[in-house]
PDB file of N, CA and C in Angstrom:
ATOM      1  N   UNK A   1      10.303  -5.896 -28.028  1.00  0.00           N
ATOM      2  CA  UNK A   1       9.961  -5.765 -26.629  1.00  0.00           C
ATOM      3  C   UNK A   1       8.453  -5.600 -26.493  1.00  0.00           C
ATOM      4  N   UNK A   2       7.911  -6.106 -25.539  1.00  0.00           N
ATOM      5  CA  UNK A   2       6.324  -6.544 -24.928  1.00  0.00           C
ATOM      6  C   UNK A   2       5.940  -4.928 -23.876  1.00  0.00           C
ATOM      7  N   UNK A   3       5.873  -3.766 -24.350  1.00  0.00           N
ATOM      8  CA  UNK A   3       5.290  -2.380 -24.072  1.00  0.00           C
ATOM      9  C   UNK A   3       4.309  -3.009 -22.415  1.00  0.00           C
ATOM     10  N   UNK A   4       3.393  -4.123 -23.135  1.00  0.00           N
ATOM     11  CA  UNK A   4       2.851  -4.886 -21.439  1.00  0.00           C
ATOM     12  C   UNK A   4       3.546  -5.657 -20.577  1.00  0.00           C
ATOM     13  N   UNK A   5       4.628  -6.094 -21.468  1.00  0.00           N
ATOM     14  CA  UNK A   5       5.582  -6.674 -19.475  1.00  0.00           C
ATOM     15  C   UNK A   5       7.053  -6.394 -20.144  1.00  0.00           C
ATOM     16  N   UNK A   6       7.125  -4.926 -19.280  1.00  0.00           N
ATOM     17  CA  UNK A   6       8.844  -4.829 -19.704  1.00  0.00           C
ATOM     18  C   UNK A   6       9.435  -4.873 -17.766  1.00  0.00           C
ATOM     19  N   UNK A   7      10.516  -5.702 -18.081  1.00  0.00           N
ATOM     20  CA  UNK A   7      11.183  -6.142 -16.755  1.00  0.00           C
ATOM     21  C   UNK A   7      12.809  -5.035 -17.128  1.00  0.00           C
ATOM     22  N   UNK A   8      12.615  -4.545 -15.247  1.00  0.00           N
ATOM     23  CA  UNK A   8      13.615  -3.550 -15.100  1.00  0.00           C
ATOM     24  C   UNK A   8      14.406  -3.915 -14.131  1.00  0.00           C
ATOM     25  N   UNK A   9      15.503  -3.835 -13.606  1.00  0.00           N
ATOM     26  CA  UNK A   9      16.443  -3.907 -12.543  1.00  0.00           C
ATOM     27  C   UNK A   9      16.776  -2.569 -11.859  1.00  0.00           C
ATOM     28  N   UNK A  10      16.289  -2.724 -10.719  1.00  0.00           N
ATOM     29  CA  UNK A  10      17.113  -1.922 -10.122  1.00  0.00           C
ATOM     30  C   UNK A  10      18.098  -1.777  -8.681  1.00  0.00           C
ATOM     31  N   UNK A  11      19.486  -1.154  -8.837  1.00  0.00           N
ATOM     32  CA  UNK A  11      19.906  -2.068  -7.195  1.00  0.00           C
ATOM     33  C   UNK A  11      21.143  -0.558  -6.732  1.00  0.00           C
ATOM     34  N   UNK A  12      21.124  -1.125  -4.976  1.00  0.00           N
ATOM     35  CA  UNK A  12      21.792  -0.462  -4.585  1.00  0.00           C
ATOM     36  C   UNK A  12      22.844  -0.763  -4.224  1.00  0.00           C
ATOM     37  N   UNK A  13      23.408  -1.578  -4.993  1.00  0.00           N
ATOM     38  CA  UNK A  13      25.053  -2.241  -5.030  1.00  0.00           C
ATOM     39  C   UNK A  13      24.367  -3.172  -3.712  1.00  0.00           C
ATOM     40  N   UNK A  14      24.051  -3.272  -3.031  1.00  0.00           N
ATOM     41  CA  UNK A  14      23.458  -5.013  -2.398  1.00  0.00           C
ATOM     42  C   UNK A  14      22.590  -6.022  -2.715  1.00  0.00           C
ATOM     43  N   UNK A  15      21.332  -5.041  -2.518  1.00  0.00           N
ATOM     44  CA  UNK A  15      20.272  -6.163  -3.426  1.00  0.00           C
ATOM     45  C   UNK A  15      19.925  -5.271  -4.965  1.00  0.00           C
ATOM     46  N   UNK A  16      19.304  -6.269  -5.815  1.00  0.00           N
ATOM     47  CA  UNK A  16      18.699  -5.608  -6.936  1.00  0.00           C
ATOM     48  C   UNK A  16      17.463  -6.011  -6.989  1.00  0.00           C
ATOM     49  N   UNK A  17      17.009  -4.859  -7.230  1.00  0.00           N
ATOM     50  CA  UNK A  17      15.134  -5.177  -6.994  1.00  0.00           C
ATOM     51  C   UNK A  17      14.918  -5.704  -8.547  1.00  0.00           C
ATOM     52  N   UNK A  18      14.000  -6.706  -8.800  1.00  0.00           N
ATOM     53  CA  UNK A  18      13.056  -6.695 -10.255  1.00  0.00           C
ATOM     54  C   UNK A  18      11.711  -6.509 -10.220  1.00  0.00           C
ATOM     55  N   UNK A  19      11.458  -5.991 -11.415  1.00  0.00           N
ATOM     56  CA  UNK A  19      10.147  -5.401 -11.206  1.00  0.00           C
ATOM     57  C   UNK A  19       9.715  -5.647 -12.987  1.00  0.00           C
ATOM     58  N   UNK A  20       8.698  -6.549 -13.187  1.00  0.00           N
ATOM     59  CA  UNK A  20       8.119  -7.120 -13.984  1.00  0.00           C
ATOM     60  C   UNK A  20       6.488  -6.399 -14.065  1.00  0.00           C
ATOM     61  N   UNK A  21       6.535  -5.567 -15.302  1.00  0.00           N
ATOM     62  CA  UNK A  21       5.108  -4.389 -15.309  1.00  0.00           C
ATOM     63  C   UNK A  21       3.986  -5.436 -15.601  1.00  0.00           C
ATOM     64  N   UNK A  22       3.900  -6.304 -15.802  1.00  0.00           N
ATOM     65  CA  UNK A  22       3.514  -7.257 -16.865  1.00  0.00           C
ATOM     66  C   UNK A  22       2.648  -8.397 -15.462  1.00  0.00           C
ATOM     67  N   UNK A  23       2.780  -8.058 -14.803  1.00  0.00           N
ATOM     68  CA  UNK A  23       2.691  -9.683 -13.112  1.00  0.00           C
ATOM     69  C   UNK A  23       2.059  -7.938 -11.950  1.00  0.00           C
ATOM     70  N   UNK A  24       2.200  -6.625 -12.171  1.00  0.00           N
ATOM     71  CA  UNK A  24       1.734  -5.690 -11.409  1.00  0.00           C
ATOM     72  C   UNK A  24       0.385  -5.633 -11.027  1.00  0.00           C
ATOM     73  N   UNK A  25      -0.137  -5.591  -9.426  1.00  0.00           N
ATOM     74  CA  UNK A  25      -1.273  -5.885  -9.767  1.00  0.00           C
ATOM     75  C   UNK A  25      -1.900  -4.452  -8.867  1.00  0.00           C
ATOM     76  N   UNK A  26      -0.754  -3.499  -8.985  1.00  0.00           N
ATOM     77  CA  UNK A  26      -0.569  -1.891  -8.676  1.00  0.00           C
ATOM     78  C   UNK A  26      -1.636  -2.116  -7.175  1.00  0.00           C
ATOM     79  N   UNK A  27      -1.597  -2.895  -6.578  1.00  0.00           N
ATOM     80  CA  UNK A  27      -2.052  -2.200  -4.962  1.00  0.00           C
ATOM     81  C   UNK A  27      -1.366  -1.980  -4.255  1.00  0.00           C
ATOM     82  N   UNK A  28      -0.072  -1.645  -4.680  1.00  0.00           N
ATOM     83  CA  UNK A  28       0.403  -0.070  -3.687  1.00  0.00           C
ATOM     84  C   UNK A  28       1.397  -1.016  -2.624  1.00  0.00           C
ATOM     85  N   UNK A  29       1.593  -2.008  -2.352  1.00  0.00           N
ATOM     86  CA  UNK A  29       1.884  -1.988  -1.550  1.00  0.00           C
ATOM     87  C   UNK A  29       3.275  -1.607  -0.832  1.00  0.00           C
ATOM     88  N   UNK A  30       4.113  -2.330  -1.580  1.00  0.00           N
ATOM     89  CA  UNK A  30       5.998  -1.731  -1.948  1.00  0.00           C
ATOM     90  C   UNK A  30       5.942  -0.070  -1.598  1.00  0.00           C
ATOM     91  N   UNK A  31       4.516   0.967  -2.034  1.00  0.00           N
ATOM     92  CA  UNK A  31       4.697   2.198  -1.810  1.00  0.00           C
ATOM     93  C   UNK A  31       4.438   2.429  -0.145  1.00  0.00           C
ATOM     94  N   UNK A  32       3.685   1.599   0.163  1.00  0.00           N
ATOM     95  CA  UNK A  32       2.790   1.540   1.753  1.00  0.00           C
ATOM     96  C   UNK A  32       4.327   1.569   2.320  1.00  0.00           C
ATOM     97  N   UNK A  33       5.133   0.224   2.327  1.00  0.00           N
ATOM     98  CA  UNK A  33       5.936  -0.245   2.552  1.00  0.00           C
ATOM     99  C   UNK A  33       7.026   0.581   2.627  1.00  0.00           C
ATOM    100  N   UNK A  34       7.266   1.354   1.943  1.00  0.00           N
ATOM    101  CA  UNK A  34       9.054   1.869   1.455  1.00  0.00           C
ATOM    102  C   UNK A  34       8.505   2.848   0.399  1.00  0.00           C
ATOM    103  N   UNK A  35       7.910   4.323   1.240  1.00  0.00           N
ATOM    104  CA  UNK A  35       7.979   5.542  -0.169  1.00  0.00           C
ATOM    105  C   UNK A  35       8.882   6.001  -0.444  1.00  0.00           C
ATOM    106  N   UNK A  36      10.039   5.740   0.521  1.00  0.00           N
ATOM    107  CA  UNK A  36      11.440   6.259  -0.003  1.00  0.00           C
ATOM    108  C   UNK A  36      12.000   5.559  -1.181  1.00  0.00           C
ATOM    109  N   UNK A  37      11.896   4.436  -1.130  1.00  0.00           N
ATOM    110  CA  UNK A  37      11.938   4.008  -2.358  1.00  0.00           C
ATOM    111  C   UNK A  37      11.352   4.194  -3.760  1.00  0.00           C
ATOM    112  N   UNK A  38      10.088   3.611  -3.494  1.00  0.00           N
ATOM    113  CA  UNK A  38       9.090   3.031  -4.366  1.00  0.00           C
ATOM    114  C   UNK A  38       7.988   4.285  -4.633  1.00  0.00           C
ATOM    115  N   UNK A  39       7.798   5.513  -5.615  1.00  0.00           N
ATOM    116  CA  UNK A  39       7.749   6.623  -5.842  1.00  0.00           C
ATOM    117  C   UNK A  39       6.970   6.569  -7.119  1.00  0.00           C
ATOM    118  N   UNK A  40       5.706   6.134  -7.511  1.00  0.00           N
ATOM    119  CA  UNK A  40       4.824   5.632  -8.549  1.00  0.00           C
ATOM    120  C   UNK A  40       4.848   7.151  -9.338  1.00  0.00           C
ATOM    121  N   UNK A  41       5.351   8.166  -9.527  1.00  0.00           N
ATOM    122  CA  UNK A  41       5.075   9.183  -9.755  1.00  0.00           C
ATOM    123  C   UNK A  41       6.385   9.886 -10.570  1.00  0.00           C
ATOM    124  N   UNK A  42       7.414   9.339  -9.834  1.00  0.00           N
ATOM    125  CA  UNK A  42       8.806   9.589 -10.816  1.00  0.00           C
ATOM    126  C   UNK A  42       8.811   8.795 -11.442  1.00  0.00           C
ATOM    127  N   UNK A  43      10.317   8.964 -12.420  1.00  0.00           N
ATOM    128  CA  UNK A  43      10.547   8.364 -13.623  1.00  0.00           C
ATOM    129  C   UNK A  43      12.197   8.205 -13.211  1.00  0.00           C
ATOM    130  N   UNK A  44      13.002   7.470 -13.561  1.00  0.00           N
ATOM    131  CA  UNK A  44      12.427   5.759 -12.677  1.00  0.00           C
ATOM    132  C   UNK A  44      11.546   5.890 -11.348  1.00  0.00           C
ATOM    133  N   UNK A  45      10.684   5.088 -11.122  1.00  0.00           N
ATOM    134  CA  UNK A  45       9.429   5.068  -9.896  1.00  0.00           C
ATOM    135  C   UNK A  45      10.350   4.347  -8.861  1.00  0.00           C
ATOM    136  N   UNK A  46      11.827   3.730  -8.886  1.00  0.00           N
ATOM    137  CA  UNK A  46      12.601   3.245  -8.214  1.00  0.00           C
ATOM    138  C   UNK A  46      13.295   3.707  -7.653  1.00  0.00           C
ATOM    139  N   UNK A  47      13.832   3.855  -6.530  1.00  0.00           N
ATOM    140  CA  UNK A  47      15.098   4.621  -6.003  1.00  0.00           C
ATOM    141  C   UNK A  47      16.146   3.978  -4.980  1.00  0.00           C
ATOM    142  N   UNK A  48      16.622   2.320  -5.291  1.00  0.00           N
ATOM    143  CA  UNK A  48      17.021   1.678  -3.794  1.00  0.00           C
ATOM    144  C   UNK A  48      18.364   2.301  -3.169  1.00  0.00           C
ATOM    145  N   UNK A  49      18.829   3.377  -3.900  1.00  0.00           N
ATOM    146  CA  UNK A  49      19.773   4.308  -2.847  1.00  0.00           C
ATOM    147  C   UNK A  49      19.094   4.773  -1.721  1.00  0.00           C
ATOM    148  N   UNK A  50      17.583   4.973  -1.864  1.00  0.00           N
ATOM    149  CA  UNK A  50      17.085   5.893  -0.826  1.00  0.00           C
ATOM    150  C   UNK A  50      16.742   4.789   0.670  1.00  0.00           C
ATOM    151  N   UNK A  51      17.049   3.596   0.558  1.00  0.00           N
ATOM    152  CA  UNK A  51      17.334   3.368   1.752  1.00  0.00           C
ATOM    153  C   UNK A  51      18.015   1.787   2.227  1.00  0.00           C
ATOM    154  N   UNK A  52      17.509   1.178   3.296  1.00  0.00           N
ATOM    155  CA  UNK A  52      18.273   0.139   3.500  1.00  0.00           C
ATOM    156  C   UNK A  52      18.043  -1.243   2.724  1.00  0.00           C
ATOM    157  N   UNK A  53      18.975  -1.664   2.335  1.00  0.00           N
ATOM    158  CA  UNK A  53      18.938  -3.410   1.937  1.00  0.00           C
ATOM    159  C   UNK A  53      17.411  -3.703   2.663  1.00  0.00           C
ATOM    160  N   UNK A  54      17.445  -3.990   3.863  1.00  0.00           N
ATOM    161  CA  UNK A  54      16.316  -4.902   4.989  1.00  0.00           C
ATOM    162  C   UNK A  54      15.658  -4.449   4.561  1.00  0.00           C
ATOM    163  N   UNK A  55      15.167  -2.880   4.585  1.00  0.00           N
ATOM    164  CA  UNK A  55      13.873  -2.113   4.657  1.00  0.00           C
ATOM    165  C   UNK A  55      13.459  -2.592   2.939  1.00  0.00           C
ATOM    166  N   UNK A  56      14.488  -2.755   2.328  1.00  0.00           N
ATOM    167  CA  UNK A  56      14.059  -2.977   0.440  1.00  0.00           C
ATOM    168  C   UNK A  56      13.190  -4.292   0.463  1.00  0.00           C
ATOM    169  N   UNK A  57      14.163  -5.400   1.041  1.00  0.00           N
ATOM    170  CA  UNK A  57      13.550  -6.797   0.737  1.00  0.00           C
ATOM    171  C   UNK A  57      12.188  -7.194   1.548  1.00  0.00           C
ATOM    172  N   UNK A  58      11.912  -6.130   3.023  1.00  0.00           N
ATOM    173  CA  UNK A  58      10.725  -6.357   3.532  1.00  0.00           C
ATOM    174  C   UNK A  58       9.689  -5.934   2.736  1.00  0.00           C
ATOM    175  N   UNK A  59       9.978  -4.680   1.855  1.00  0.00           N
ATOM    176  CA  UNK A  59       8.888  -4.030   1.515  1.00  0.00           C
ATOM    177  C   UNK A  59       9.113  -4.825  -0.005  1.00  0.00           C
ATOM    178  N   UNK A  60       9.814  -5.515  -0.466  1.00  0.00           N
ATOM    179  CA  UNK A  60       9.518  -6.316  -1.602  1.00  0.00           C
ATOM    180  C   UNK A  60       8.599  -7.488  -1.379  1.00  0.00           C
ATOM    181  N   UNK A  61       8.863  -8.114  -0.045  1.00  0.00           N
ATOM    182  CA  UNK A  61       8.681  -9.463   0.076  1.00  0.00           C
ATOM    183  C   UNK A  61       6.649  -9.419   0.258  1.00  0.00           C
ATOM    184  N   UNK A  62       6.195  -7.688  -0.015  1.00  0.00           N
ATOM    185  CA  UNK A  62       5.073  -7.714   0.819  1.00  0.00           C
ATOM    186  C   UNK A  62       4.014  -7.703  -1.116  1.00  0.00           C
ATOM    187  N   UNK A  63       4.547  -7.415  -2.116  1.00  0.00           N
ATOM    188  CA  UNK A  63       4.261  -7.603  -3.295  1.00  0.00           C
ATOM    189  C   UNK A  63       3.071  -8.880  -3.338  1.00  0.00           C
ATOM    190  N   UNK A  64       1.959  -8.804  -3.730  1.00  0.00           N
ATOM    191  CA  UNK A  64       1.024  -9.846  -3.777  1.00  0.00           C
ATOM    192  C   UNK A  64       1.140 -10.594  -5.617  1.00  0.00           C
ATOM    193  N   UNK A  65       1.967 -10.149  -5.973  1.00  0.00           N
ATOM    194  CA  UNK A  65       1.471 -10.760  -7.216  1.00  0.00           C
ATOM    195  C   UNK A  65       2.487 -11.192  -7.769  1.00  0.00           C
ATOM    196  N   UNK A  66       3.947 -10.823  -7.259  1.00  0.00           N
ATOM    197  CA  UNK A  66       4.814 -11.173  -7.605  1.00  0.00           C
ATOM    198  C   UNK A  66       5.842 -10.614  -8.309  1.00  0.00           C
ATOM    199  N   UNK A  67       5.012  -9.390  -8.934  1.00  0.00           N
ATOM    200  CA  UNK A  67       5.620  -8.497 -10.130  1.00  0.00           C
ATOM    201  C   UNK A  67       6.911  -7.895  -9.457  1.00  0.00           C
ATOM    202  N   UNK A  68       7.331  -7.877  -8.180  1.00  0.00           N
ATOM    203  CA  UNK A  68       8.186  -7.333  -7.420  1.00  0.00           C
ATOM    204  C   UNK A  68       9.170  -8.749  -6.498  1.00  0.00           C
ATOM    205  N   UNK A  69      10.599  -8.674  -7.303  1.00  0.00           N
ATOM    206  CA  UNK A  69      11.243  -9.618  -6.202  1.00  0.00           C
ATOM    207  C   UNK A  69      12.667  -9.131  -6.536  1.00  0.00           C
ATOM    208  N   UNK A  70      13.635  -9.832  -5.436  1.00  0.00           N
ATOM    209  CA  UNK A  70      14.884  -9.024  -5.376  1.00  0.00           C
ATOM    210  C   UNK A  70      15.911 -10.099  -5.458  1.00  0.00           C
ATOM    211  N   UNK A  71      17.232 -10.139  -5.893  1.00  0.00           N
ATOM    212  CA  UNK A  71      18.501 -10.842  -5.719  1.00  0.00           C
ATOM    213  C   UNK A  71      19.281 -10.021  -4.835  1.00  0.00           C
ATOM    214  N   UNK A  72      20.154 -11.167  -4.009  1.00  0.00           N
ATOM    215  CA  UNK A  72      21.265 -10.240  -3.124  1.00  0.00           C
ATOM    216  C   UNK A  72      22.687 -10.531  -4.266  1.00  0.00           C
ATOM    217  N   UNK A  73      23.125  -9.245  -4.368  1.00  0.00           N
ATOM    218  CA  UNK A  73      24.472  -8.964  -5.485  1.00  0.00           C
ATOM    219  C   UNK A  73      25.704 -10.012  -4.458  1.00  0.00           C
ATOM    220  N   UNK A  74      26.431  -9.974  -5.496  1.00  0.00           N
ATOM    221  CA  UNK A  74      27.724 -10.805  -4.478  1.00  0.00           C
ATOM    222  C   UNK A  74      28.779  -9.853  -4.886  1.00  0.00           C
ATOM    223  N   UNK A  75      29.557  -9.984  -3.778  1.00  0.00           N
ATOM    224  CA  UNK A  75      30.267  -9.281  -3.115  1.00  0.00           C
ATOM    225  C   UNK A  75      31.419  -9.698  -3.756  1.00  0.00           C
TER     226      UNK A  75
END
């Protein structure tokens, strides 16, 4: 495993966020976006229980670099 781009999943039984350390270009924004979520300070820094599907994929979709994108789970 690559310590500089390790890729994580994380989901709240709707969407699953990915998050690729490796493509991060850490300006914050996912945190701007969704601190209920996105928590640079815990361990996991992820939390998509803490709120809605919409509110996840807006504040994913705002990622400039890419290191941040999501799948919707099927049902």
């Amino acid at each position: 495993m690559d310590i500089n781009n390790i890729k994580k999943e994380y989901s709240n039984g709707e969407v699953t966020i990915v998050w690729q350390s490796g493509l991060c270009q850490h300006a914050a924004n996912c945190v701007k976006n969704n601190p209920a979520v996105f928590k640079p300070k815990d361990k996991p820094w992820i939390h998509p229980e803490a709120s809605t599907t919409a509110a996840i994929i807006d504040a994913v979709k705002t990622c400039p670099s890419g290191a941040l994108t999501f799948y919707l789970n099927e049902k």
